[in-house]
N, C-alpha and C. Protein backbone atom coordinates (compact mmCIF):
# COMPACT_ATOMS: atom_id res chain seq x y z
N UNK A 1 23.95 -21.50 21.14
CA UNK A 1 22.87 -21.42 22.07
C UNK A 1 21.64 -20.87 21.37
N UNK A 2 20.41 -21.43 21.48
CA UNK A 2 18.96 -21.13 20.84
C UNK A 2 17.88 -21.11 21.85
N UNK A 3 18.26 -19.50 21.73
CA UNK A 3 17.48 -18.75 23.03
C UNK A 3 16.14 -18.60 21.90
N UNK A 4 15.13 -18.57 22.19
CA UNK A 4 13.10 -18.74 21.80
C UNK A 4 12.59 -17.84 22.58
N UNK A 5 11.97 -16.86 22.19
CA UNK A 5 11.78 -15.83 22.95
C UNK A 5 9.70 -16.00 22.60
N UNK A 6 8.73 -16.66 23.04
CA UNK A 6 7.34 -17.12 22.65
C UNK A 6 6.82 -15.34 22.49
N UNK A 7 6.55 -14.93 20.98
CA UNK A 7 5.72 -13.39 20.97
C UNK A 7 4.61 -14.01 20.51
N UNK A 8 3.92 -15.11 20.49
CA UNK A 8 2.35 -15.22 20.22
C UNK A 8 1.48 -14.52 21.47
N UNK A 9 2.19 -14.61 22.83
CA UNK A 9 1.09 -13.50 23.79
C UNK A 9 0.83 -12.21 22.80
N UNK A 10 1.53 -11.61 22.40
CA UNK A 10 1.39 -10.65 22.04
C UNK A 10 1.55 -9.90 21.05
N UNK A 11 0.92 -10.89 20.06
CA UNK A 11 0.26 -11.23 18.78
C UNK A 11 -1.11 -10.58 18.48
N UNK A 12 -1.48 -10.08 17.17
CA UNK A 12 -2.59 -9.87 16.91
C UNK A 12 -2.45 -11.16 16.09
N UNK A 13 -3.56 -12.00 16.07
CA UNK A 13 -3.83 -13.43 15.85
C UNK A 13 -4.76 -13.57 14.59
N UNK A 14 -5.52 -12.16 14.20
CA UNK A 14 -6.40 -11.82 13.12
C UNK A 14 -6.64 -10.24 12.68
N UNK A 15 -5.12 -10.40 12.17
CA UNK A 15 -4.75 -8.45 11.64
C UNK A 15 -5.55 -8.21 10.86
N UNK A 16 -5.92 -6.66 10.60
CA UNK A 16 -6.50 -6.10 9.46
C UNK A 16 -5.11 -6.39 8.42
N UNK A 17 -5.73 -6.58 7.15
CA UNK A 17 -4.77 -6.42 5.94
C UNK A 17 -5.25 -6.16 4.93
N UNK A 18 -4.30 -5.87 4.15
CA UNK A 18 -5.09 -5.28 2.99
C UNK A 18 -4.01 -5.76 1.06
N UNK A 19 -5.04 -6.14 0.24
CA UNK A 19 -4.48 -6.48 -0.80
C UNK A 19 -3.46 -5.90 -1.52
N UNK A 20 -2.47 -6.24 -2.26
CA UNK A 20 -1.08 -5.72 -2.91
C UNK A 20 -1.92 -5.15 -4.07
N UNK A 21 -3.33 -5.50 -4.12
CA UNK A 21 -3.98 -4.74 -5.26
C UNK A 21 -4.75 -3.07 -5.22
N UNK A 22 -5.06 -3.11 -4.10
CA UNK A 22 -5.81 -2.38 -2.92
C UNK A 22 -5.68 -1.08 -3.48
N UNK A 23 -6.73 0.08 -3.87
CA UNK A 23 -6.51 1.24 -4.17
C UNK A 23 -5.77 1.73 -2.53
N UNK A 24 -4.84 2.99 -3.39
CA UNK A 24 -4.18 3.78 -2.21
C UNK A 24 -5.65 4.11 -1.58
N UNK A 25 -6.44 4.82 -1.55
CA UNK A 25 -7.44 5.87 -1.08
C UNK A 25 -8.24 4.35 -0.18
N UNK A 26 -8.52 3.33 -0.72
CA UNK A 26 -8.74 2.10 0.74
C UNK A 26 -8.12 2.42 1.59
N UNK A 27 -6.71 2.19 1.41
CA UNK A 27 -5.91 1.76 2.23
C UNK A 27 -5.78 2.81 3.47
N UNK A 28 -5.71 4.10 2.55
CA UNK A 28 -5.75 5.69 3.38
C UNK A 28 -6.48 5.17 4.54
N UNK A 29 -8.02 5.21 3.79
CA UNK A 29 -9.42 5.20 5.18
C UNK A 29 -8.89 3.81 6.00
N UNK A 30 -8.80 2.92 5.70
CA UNK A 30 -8.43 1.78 7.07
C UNK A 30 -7.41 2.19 7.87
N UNK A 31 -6.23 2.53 7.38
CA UNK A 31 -5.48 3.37 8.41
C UNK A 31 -6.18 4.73 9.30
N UNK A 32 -6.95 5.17 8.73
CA UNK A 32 -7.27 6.73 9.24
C UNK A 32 -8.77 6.26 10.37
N UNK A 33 -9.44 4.97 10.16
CA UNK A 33 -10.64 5.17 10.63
C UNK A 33 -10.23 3.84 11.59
N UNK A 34 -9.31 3.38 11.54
CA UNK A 34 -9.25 1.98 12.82
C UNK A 34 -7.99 2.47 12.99
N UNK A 35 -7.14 3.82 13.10
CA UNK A 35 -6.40 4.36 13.90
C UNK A 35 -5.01 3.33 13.86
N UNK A 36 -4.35 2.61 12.61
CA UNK A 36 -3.52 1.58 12.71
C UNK A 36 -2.45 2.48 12.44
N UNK A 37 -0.93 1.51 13.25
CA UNK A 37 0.11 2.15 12.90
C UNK A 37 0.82 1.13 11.44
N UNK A 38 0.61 0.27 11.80
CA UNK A 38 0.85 -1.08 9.91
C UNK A 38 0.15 -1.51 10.09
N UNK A 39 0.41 -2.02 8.64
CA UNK A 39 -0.87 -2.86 7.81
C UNK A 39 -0.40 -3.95 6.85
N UNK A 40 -0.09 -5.00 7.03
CA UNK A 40 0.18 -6.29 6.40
C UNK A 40 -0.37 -6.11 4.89
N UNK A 41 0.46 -6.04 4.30
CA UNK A 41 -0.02 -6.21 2.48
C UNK A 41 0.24 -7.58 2.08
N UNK A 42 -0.98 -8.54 1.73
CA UNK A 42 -1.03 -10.02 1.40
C UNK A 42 -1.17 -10.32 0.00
N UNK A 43 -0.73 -10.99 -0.60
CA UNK A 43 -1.04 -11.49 -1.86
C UNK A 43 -2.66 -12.19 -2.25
N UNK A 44 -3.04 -12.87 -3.67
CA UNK A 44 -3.91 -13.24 -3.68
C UNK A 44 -3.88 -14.85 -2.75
N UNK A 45 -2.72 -15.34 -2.48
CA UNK A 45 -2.69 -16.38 -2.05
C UNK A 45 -3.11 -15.80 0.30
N UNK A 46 -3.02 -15.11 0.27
CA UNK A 46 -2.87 -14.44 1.82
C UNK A 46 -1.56 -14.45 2.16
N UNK A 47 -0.83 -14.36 1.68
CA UNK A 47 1.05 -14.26 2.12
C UNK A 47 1.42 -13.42 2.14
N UNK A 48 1.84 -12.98 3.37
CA UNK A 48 2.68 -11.51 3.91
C UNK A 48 3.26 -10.73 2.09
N UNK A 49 3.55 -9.86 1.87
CA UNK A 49 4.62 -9.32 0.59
C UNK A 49 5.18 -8.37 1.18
N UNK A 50 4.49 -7.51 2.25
CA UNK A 50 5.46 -6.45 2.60
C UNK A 50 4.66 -5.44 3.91
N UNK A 51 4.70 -4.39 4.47
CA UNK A 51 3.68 -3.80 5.45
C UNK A 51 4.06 -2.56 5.26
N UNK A 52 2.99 -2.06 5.53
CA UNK A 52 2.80 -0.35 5.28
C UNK A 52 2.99 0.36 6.48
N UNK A 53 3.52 1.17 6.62
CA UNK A 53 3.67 2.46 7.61
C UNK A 53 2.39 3.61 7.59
N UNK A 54 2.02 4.34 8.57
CA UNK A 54 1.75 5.97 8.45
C UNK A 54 2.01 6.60 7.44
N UNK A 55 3.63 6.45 7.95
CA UNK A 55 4.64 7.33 6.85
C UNK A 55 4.40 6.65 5.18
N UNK A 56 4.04 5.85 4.96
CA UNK A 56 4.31 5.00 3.67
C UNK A 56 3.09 5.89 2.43
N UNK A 57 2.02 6.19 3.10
CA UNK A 57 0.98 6.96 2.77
C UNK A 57 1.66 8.44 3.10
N UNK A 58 2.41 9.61 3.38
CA UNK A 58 2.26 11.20 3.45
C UNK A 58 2.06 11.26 1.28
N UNK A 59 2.36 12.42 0.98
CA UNK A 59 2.14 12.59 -0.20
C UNK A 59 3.58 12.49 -0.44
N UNK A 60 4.45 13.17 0.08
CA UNK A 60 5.77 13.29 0.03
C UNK A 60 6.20 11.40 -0.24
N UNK A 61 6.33 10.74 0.31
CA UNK A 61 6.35 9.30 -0.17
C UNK A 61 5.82 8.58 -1.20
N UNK A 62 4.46 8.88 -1.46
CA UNK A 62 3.84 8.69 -2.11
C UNK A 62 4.66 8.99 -4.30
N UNK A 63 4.97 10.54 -4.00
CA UNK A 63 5.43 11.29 -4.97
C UNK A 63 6.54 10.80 -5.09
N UNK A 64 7.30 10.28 -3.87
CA UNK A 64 9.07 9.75 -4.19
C UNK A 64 8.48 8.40 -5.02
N UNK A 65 7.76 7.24 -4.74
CA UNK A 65 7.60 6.22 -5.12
C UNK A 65 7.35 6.44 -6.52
N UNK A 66 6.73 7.11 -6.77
CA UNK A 66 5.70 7.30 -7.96
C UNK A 66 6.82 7.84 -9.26
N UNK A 67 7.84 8.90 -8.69
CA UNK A 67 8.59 9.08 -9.18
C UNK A 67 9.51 8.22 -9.97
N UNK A 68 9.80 7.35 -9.52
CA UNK A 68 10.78 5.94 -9.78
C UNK A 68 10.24 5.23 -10.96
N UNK A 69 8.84 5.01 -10.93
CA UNK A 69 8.08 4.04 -11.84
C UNK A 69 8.35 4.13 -13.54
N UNK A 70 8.84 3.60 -14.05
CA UNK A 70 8.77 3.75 -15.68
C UNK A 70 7.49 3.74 -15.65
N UNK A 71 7.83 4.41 -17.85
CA UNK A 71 6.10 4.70 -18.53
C UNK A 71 5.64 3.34 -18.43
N UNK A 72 6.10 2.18 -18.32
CA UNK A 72 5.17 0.82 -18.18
C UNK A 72 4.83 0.91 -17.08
N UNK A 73 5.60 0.63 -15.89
CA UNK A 73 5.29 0.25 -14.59
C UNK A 73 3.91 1.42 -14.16
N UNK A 74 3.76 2.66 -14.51
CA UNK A 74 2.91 3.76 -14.80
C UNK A 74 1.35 3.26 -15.74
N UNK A 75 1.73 3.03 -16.52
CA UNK A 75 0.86 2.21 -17.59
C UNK A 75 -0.37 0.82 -16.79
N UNK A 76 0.82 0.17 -16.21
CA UNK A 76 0.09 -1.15 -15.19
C UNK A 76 -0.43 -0.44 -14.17
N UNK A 77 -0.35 0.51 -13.59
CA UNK A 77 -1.21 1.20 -12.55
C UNK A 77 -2.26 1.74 -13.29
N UNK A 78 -1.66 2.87 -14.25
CA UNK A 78 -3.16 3.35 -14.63
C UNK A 78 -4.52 2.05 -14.61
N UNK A 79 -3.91 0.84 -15.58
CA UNK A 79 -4.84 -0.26 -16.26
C UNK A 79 -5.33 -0.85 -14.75
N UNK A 80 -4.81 -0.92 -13.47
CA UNK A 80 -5.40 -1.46 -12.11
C UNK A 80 -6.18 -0.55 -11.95
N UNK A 81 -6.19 1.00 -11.90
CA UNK A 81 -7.00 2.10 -11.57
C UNK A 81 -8.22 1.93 -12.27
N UNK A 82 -8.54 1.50 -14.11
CA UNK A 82 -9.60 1.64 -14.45
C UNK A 82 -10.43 0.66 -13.90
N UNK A 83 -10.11 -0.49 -13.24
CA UNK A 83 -10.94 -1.29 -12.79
C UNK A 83 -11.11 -1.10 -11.12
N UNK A 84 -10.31 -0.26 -10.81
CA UNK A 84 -10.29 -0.17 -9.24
C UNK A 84 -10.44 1.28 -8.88
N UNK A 85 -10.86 2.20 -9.43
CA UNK A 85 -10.48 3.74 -9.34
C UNK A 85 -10.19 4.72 -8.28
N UNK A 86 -9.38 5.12 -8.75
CA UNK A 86 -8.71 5.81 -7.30
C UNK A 86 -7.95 7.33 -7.42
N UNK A 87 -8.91 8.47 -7.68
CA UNK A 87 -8.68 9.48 -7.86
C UNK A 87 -7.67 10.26 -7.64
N UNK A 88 -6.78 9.75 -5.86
CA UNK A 88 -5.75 10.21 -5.08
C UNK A 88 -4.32 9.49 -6.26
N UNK A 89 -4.67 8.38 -6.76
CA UNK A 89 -3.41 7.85 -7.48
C UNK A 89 -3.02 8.67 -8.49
N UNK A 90 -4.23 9.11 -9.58
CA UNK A 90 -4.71 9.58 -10.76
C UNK A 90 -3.78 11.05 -10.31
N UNK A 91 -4.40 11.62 -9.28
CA UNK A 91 -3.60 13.29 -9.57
C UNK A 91 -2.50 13.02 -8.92
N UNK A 92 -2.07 12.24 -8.30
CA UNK A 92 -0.13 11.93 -7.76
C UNK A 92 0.57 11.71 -9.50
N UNK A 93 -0.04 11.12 -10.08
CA UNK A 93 0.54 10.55 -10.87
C UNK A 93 0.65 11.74 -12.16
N UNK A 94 -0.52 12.52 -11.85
CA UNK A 94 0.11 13.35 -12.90
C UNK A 94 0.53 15.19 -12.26
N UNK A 95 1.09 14.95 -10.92
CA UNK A 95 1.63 15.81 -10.32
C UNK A 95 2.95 15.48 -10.42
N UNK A 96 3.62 14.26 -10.42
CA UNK A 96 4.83 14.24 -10.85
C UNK A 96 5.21 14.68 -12.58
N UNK A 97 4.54 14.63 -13.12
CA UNK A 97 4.68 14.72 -14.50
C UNK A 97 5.07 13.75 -15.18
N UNK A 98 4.45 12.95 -15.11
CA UNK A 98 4.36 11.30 -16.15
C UNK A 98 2.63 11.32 -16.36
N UNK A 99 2.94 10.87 -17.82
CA UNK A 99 1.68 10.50 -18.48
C UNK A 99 0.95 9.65 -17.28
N UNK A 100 -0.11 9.47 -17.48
CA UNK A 100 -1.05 8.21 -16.96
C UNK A 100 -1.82 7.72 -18.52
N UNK A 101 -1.09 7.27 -19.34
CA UNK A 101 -2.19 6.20 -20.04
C UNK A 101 -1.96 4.79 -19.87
């Protein structure tokens, strides 16, 4: 049996979103100043990749994630930061105690 349950009523039809490239500290203020609970993270093509929480931004999350990253995966952020700069990444990153070069 293929029960269809129609959720386009109640749809946002033209979400805020924000790039998989997107400094954290953007992303902060669009959550903090249009009061959102998620936020659709799109590729360069516009395709869903994943959605952000409240929670996804505390520092405490932030520091678990950051934690995980090898010196490369660390390395490819710093090199997005010099072209995108983002001060809040910069001292997470060296509050865990990993290099940032």
């Amino acid at each position: 049996m293929d029960n269809v349950v129609d959720l386009s009523p109640y749809m946002n039809h033209a979400p805020y979103t924000v790039r998989d490239v997107a400094p954290i500290s953007r992303t902060f203020r669009q959550f903090r100043y249009l009061g959102l609970r998620h936020l659709p993270i799109v590729n360069s093509r516009n395709i869903i990749v994943g959605i952000l929480t409240r929670k996804n931004l505390t520092p405490e999350a932030l520091e678990e994630v950051l934690a995980t990253k090898s010196p490369e995966e660390l390395r490819v952020l710093a090199t997005r930061m010099s072209t995108a700069p983002d001060v809040d990444v910069v001292r997470r990153l060296t509050m865990v105690g990993r290099p940032v070069l």
